[in-house]
Protein backbone atom coordinates (compact mmCIF):
# COMPACT_ATOMS: atom_id res chain seq x y z
CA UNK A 1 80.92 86.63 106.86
CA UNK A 2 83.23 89.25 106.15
CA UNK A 3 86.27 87.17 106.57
CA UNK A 4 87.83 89.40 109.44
CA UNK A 5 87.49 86.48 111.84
CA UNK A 6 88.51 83.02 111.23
CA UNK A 7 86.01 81.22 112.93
CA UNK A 8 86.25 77.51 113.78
CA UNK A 9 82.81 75.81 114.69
CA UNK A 10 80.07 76.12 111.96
CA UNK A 11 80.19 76.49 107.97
CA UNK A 12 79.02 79.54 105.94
CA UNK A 13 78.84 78.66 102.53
CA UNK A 14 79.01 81.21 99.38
CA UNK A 15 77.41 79.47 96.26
CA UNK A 16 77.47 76.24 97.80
CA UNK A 17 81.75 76.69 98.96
CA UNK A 18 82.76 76.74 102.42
CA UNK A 19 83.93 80.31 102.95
CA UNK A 20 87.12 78.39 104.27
CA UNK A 21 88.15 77.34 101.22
CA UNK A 22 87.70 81.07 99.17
CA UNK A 23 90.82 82.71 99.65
CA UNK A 24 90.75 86.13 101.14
CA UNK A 25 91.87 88.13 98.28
CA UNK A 26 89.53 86.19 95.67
CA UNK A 27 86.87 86.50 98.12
CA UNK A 28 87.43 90.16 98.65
CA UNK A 29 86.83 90.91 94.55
CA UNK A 30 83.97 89.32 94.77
CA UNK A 31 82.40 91.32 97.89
CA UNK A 32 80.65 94.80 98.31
CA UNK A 33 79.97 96.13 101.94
CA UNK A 34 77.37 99.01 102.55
CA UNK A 35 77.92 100.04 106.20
CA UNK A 36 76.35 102.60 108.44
CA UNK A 37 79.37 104.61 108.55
CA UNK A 38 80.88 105.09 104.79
CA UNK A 39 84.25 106.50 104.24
CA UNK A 40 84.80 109.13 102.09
CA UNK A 41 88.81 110.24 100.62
CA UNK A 42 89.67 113.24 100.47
CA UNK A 43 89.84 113.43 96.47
CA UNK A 44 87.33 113.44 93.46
CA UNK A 45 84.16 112.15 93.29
CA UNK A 46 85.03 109.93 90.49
CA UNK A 47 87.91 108.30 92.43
CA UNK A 48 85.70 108.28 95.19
CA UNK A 49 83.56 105.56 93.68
CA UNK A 50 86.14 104.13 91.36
CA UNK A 51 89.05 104.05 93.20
CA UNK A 52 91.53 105.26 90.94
CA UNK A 53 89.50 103.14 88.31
CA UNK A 54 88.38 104.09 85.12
CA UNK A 55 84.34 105.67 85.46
CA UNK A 56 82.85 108.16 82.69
CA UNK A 57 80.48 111.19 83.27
CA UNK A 58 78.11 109.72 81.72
CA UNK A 59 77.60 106.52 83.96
CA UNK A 60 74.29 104.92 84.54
CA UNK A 61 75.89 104.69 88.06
CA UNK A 62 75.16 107.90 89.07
CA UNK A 63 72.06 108.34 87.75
CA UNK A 64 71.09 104.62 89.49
CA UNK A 65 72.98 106.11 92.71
CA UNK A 66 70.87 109.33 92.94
CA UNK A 67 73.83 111.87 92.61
CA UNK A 68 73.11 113.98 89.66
CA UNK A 69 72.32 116.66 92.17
CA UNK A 70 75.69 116.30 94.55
CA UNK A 71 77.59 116.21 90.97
CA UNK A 72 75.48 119.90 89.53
CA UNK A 73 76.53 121.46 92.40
CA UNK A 74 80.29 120.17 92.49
CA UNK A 75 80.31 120.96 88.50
CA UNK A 76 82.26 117.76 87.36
CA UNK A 77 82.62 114.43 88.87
CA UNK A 78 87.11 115.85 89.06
CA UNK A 79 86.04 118.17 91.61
CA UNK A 80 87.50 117.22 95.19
CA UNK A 81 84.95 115.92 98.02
CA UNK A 82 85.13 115.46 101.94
CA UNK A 83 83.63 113.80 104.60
CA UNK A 84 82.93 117.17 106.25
CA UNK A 85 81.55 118.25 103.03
CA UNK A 86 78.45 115.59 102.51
CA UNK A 87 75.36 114.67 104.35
CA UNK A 88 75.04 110.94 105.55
CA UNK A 89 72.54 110.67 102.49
CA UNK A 90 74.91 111.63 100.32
CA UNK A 91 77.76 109.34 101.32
CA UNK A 92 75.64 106.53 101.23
CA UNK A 93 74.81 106.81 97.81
CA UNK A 94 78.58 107.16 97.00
CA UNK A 95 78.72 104.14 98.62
CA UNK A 96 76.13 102.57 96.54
CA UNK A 97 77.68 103.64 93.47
CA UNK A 98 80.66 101.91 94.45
CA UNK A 99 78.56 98.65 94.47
CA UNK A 100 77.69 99.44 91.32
CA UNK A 101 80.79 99.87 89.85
CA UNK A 102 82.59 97.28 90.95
CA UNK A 103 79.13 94.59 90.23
CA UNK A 104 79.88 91.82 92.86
CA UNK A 105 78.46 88.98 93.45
CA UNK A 106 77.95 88.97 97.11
CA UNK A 107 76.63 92.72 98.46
CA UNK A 108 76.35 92.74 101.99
CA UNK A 109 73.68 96.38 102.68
CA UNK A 110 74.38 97.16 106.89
CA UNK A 111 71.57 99.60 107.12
CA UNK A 112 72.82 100.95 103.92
CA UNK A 113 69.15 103.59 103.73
CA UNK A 114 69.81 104.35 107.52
CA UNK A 115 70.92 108.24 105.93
CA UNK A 116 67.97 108.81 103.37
CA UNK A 117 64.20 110.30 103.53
CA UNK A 118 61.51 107.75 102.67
CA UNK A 119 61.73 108.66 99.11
CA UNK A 120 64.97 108.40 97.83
CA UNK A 121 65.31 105.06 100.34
CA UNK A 122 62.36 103.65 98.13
CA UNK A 123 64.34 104.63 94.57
CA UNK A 124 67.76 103.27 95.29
CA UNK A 125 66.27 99.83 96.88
CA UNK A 126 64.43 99.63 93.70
CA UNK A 127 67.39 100.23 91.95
CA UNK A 128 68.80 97.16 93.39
CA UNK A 129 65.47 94.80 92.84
CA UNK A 130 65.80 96.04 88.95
CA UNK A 131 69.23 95.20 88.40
CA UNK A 132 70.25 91.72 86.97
CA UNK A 133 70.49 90.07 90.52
CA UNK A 134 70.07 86.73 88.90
CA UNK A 135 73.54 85.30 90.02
CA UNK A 136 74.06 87.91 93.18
CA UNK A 137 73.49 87.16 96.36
CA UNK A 138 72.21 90.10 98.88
CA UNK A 139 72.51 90.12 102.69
CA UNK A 140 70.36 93.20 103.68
CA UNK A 141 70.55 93.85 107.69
CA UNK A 142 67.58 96.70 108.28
CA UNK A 143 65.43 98.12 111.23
CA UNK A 144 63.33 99.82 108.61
CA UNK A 145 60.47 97.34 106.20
CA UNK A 146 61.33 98.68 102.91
CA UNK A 147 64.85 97.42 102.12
CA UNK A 148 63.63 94.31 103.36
CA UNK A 149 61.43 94.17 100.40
CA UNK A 150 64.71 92.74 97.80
CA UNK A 151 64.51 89.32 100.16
CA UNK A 152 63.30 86.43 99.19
CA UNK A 153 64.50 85.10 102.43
CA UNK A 154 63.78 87.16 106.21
CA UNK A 155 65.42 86.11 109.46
CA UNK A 156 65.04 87.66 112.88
CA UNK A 157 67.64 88.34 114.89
CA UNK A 158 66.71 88.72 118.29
CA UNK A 159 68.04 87.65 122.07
CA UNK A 160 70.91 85.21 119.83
CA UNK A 161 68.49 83.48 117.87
CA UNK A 162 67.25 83.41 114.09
CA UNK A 163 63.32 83.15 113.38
CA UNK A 164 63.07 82.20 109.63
CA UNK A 165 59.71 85.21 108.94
CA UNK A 166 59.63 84.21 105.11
């Protein structure tokens, strides 16, 4: 899915193209990954989610990303950050403001509210459902119910096989 793997039987197909026939780096601007484990630079918050990119203070993102409160106590979105630094919670939602920013069309969410409390996991996934998804496609891997609320499609995973649940 990812494209890390060339794989040789079976299709996967992204808006109706064989993933074969996307080129990587085309296929790469179109793709956001949410993972368990989110790296954070050493350097600002604002590069942090931008990466290197232009991003004002006064961004929606970070209001839609739940980090008003990381930003009041750094003081400014220029002030340095570190993995050491932030809670799990709080690197996933710089993760999830990098979704934001760059707006792709294919967002693959690994667990991506593994790190937050009940509440803040119900107002970023609702974040997502009230964002013009129209022409995005989401693949949302979960152990917990309420991410699994954006699908319009559920499979299980279990022993190797899928079990289409809606």
């Amino acid at each position: 899915m990812l494209k890390n793997i060339d794989f040789k039987a079976g299709s996967i197909f992204v808006n109706g193209i064989d993933l074969h026939d996307i080129d990587k780096k085309s296929y790469y601007d179109k793709l956001s990954l949410i993972s368990q484990n989110v790296f954070i630079f050493t350097d600002t918050l604002k590069d942090n989610i931008s990466y290197g990119g232009r991003l004002d203070k006064k961004s929606h993102i970070f209001k839609e990303a739940r980090l008003e409160k990381l930003i009041n106590s750094r003081k400014s979105i220029e002030t340095f950050i570190s993995s050491d630094e932030l809670s799990g919670g709080e690197k996933q939602r710089i993760a999830i403001a990098r979704v934001l920013y760059k707006n792709s069309d294919l967002i693959v969410l690994d667990e991506f509210t593994a790190a937050l409390d009940q509440e803040n996991e119900k107002e970023i996934v609702d974040t997502f459902m009230n964002m013009n998804n129209k022409d995005k496609i989401y693949i949302t891997i979960s152990h917990r119910k309420y991410p699994l609320s954006m699908a319009n499609k559920i499979l299980d995973l279990n022993d190797g096989s899928f079990k289409e649940l809606i």
